[in-house]
PDB file of N, CA and C in Angstrom:
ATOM      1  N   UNK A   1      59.291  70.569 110.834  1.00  0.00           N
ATOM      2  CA  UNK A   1      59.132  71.539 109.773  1.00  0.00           C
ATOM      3  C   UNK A   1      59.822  71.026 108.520  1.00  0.00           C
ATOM      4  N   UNK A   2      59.108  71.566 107.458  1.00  0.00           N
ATOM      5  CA  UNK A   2      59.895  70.879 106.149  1.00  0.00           C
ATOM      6  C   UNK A   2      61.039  71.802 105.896  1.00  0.00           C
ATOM      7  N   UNK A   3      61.579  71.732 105.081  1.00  0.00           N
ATOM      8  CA  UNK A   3      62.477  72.593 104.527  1.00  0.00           C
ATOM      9  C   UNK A   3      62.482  73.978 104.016  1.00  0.00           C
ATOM     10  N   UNK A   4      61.550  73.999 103.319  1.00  0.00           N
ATOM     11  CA  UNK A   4      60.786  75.405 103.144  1.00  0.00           C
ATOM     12  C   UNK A   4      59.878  76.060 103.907  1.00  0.00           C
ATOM     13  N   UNK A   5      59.460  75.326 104.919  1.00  0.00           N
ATOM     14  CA  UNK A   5      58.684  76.241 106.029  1.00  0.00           C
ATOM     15  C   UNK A   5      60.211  76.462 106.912  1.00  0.00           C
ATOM     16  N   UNK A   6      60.988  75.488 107.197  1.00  0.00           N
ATOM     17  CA  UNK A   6      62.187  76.277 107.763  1.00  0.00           C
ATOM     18  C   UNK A   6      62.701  77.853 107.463  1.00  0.00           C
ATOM     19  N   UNK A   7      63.139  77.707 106.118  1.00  0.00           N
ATOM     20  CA  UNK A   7      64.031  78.220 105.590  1.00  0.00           C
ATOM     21  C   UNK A   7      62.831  79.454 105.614  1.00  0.00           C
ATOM     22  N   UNK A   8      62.037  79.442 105.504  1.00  0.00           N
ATOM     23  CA  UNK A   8      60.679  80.721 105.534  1.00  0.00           C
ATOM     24  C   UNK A   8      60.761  81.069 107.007  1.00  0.00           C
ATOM     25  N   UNK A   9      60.670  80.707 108.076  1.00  0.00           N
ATOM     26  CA  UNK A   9      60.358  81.078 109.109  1.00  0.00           C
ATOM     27  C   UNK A   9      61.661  81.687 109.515  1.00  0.00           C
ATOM     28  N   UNK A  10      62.953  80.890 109.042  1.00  0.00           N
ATOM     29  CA  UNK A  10      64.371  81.338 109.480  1.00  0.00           C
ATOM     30  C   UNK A  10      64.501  83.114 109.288  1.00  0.00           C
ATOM     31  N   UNK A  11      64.347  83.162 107.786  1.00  0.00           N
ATOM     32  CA  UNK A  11      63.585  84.463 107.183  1.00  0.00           C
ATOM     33  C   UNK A  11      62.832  85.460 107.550  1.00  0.00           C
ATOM     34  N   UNK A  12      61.703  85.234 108.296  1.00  0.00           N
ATOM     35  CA  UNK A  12      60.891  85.401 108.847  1.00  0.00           C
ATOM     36  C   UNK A  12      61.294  86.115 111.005  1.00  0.00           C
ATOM     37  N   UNK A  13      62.132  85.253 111.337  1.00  0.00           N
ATOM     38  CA  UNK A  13      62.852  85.390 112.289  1.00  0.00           C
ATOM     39  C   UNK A  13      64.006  87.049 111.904  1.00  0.00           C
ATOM     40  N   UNK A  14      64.758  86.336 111.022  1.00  0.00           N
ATOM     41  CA  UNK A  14      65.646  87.492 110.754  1.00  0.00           C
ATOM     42  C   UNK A  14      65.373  88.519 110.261  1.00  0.00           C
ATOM     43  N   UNK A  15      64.443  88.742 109.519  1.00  0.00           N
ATOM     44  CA  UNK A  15      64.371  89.857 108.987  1.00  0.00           C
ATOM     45  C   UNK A  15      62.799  90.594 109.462  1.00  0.00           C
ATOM     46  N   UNK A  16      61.779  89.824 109.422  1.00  0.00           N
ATOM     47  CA  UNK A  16      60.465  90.654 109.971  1.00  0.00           C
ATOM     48  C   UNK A  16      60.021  90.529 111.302  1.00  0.00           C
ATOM     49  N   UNK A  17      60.364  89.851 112.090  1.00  0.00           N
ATOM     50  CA  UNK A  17      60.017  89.580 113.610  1.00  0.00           C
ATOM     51  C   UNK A  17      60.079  90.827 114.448  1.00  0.00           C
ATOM     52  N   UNK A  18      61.452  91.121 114.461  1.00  0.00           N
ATOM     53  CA  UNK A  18      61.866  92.703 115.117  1.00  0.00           C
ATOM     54  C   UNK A  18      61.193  93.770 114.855  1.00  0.00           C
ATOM     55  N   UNK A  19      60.055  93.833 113.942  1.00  0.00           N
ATOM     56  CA  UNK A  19      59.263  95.101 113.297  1.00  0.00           C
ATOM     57  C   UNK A  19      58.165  94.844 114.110  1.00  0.00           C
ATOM     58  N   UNK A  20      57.240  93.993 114.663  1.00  0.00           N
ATOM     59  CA  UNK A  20      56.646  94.133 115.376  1.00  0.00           C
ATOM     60  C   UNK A  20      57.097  93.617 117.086  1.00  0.00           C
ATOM     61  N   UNK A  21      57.798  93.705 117.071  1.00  0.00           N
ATOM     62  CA  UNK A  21      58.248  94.432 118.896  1.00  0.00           C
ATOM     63  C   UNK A  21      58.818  95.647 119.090  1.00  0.00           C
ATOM     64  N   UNK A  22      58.177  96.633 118.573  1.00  0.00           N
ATOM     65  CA  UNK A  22      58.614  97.662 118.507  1.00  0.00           C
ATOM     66  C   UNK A  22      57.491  98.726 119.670  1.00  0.00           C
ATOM     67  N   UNK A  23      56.081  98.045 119.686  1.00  0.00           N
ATOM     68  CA  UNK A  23      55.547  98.843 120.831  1.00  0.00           C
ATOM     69  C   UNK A  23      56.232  99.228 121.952  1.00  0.00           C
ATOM     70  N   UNK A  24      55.531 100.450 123.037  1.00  0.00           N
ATOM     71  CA  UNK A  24      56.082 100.706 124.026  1.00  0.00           C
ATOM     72  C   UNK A  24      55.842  99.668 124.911  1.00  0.00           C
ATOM     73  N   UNK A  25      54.686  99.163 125.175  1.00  0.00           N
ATOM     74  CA  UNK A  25      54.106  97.612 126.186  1.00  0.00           C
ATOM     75  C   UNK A  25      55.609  96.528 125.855  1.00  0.00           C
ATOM     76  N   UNK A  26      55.980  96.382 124.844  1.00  0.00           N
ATOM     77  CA  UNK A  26      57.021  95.120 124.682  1.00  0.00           C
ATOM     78  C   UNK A  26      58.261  95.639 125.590  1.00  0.00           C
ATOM     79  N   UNK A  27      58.612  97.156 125.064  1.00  0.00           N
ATOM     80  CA  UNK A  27      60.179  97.235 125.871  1.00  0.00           C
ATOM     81  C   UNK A  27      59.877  97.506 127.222  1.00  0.00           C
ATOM     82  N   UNK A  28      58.535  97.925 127.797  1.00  0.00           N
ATOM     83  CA  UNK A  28      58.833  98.358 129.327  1.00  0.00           C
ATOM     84  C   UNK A  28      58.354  96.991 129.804  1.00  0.00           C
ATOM     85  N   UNK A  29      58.227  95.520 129.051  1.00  0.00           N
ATOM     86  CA  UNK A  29      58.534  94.428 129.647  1.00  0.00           C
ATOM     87  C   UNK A  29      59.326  94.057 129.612  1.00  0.00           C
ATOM     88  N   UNK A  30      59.892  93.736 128.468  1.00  0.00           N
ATOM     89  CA  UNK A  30      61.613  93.810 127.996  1.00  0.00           C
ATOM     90  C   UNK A  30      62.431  94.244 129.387  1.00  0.00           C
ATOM     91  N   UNK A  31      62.418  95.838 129.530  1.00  0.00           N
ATOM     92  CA  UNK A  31      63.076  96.283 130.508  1.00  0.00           C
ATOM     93  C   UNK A  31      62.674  95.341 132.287  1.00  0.00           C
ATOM     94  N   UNK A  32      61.570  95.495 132.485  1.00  0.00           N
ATOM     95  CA  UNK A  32      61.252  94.828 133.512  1.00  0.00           C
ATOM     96  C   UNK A  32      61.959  93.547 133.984  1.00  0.00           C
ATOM     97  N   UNK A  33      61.679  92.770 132.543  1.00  0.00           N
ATOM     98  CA  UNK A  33      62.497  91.816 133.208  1.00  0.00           C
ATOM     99  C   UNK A  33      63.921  91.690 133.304  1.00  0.00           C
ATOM    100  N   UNK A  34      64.449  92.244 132.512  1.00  0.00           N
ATOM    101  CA  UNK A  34      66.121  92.354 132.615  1.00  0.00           C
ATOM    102  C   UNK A  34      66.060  93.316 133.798  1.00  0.00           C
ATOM    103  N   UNK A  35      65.699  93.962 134.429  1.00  0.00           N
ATOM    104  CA  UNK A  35      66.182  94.245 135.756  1.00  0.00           C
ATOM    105  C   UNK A  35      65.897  93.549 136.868  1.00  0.00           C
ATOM    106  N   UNK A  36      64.770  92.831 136.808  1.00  0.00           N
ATOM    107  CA  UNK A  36      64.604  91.761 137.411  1.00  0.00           C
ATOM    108  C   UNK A  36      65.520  90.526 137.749  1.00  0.00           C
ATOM    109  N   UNK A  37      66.093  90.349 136.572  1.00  0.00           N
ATOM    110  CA  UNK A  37      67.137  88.997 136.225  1.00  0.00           C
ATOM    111  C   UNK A  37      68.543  89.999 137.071  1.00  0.00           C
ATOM    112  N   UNK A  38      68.711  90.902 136.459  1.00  0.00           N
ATOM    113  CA  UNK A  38      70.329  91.433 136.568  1.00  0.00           C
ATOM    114  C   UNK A  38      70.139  91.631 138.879  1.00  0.00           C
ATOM    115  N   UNK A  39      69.009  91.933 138.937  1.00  0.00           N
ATOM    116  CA  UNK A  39      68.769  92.376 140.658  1.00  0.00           C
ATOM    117  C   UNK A  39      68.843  90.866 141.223  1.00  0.00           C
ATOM    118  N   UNK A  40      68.262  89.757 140.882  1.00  0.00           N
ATOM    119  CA  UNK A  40      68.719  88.372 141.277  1.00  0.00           C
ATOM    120  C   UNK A  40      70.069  88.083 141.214  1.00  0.00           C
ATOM    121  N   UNK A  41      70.521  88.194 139.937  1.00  0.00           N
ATOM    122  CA  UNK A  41      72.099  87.762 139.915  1.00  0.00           C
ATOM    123  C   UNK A  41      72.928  88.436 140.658  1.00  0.00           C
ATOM    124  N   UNK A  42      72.687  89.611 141.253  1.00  0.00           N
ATOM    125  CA  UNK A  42      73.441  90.517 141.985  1.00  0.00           C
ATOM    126  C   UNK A  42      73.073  89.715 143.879  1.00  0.00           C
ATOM    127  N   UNK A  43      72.118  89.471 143.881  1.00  0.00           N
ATOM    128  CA  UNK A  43      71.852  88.960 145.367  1.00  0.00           C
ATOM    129  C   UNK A  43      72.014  87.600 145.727  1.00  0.00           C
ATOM    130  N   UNK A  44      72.259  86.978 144.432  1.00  0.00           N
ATOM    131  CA  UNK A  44      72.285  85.516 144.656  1.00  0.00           C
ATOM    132  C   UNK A  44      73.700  84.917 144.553  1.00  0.00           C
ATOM    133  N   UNK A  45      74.149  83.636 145.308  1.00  0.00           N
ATOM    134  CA  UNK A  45      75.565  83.427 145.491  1.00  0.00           C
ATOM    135  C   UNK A  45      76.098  82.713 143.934  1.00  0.00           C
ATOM    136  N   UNK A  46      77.124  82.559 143.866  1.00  0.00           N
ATOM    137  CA  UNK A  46      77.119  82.053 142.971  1.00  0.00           C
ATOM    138  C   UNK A  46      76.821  80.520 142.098  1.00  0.00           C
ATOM    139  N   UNK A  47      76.476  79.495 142.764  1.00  0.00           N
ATOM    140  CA  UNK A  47      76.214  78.526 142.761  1.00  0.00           C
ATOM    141  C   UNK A  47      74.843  78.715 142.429  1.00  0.00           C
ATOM    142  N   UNK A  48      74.154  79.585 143.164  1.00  0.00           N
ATOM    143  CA  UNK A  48      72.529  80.228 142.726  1.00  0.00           C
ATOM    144  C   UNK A  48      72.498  80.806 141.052  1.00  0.00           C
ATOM    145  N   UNK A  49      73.356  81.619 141.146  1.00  0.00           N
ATOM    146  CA  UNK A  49      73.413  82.227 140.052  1.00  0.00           C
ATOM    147  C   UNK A  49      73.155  81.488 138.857  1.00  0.00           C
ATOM    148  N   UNK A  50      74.671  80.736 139.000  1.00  0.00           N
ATOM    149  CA  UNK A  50      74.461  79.620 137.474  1.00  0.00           C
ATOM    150  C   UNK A  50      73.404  79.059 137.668  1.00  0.00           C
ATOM    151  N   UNK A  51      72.990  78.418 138.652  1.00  0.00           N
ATOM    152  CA  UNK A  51      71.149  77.927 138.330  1.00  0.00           C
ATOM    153  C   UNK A  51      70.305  78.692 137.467  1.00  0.00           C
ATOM    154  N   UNK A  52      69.869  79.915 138.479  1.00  0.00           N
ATOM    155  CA  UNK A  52      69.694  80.788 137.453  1.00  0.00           C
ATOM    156  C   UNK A  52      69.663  81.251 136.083  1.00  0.00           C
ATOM    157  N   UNK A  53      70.925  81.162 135.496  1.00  0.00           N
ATOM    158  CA  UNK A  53      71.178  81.131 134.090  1.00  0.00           C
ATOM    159  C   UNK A  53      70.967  80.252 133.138  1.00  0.00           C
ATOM    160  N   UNK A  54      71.032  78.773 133.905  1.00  0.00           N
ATOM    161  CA  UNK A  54      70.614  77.842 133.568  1.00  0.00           C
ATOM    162  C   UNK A  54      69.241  77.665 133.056  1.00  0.00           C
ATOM    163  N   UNK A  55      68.243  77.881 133.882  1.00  0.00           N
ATOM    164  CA  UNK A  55      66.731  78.017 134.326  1.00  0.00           C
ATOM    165  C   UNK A  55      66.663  79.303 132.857  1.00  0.00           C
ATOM    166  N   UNK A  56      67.650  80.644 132.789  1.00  0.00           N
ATOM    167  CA  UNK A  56      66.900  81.210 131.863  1.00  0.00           C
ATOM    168  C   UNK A  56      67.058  80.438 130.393  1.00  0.00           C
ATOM    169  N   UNK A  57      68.157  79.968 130.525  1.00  0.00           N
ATOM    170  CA  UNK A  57      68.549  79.495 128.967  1.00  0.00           C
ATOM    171  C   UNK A  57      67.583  78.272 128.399  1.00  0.00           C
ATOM    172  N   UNK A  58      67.039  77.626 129.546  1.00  0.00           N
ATOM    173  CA  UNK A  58      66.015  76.676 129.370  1.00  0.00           C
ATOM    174  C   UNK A  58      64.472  77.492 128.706  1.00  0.00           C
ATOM    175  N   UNK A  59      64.389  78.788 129.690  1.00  0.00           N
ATOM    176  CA  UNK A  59      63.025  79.548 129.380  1.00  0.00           C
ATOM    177  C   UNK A  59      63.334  79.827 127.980  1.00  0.00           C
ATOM    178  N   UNK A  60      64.791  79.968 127.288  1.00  0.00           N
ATOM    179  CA  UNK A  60      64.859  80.420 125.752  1.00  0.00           C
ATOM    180  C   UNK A  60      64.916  79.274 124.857  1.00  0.00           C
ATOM    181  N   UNK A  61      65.432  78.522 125.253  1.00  0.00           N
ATOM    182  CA  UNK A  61      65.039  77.232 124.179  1.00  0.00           C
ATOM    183  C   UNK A  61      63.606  77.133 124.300  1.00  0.00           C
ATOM    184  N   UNK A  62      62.705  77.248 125.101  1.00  0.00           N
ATOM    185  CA  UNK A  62      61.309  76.784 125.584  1.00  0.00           C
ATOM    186  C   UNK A  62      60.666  77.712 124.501  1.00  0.00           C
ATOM    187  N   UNK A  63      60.845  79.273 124.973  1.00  0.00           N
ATOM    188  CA  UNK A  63      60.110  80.250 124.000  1.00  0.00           C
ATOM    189  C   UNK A  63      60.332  79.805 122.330  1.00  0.00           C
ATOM    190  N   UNK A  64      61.597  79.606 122.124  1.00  0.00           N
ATOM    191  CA  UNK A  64      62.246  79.539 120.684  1.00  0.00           C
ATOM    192  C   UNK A  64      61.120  78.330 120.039  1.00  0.00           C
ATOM    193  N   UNK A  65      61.244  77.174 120.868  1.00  0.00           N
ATOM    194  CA  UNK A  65      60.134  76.311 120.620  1.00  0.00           C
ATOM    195  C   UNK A  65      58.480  76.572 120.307  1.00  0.00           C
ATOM    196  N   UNK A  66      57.834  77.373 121.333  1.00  0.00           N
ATOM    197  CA  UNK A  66      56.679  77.940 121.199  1.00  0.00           C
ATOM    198  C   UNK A  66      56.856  78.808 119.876  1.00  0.00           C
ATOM    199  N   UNK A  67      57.804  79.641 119.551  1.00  0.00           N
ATOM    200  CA  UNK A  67      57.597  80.520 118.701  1.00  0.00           C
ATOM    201  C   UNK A  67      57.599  80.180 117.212  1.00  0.00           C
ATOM    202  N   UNK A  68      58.061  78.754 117.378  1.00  0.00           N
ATOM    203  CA  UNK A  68      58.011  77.611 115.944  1.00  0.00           C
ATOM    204  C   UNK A  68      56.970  77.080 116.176  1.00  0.00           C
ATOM    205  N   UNK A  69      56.269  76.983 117.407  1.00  0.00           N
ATOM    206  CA  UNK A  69      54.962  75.958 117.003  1.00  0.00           C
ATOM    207  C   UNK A  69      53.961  77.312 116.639  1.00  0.00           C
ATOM    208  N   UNK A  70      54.021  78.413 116.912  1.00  0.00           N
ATOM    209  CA  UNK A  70      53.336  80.005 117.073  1.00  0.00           C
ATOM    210  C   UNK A  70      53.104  79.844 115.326  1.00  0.00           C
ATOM    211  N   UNK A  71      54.586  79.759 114.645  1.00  0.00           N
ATOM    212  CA  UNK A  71      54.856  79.795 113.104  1.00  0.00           C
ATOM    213  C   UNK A  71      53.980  79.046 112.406  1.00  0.00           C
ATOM    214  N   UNK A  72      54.271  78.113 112.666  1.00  0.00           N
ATOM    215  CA  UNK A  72      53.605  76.678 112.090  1.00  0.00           C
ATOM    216  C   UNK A  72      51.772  76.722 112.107  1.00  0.00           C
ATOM    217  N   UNK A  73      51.749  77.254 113.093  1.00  0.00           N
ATOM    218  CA  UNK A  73      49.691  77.494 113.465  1.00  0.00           C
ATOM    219  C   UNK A  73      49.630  78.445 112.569  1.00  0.00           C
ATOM    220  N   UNK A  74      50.202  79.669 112.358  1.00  0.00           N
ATOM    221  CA  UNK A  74      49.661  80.997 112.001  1.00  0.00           C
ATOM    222  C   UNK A  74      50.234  80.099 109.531  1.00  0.00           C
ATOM    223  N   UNK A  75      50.979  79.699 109.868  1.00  0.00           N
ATOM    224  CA  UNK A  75      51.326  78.908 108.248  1.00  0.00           C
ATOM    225  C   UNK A  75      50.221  78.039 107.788  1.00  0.00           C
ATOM    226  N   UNK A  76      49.821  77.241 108.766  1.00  0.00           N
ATOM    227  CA  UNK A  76      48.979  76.327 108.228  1.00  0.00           C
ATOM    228  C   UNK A  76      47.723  76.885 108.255  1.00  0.00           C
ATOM    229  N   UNK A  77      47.350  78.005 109.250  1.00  0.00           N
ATOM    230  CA  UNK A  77      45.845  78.717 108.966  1.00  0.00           C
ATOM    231  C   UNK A  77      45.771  79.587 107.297  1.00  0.00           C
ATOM    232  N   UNK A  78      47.178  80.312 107.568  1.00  0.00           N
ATOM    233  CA  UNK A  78      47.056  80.819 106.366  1.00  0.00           C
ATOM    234  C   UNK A  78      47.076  79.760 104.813  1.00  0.00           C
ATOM    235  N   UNK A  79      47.496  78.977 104.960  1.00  0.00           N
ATOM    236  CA  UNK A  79      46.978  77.563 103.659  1.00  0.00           C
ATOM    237  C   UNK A  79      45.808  77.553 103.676  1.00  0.00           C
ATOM    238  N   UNK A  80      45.206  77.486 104.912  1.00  0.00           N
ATOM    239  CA  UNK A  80      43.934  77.011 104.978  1.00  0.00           C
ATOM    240  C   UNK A  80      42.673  78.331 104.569  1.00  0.00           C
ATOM    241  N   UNK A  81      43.367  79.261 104.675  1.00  0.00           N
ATOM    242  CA  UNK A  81      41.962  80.715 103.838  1.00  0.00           C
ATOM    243  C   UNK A  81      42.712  80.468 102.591  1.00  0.00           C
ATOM    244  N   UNK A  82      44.004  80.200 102.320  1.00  0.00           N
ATOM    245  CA  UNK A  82      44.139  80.449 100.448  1.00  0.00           C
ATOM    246  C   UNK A  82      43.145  79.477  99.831  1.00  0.00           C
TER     247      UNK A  82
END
């Protein structure tokens, strides 16, 4: 990303992202899975666990990634109708 698609998307992250996850479908997945995660960590030993946490923090760098390449498609389409 250049500098100004950064600094736009950073923007973009902080301040307008959260306005559309606001449906009911997002939080009763939202919720789903955090009880999901918190009911594993409760049954699993601890050596499991940190795997676990591990494995999620990987799924969030992963998403964070998709959600910059998500940026970047929906930026360059919109260049492309101006």
């Amino acid at each position: 990303m250049t500098d100004t698609v950064r600094a736009l998307y950073d923007y973009v992250l902080e301040n307008r992202f959260s306005a559309f996850l606001t449906d009911r479908e997002y939080h009763t997945v939202d919720s789903l899975v955090e009880a999901h995660l918190d009911a594993l960590r409760r049954e699993l030993p601890q050596d499991q666990r940190e795997r676990l946490d591990k494995l999620w923090d990987a799924l969030g760098d992963q998403r964070g990634i998709e959600l910059e390449a998500m940026f970047q498609a929906a930026w360059a389409a919109a260049r492309e109708l101006a």
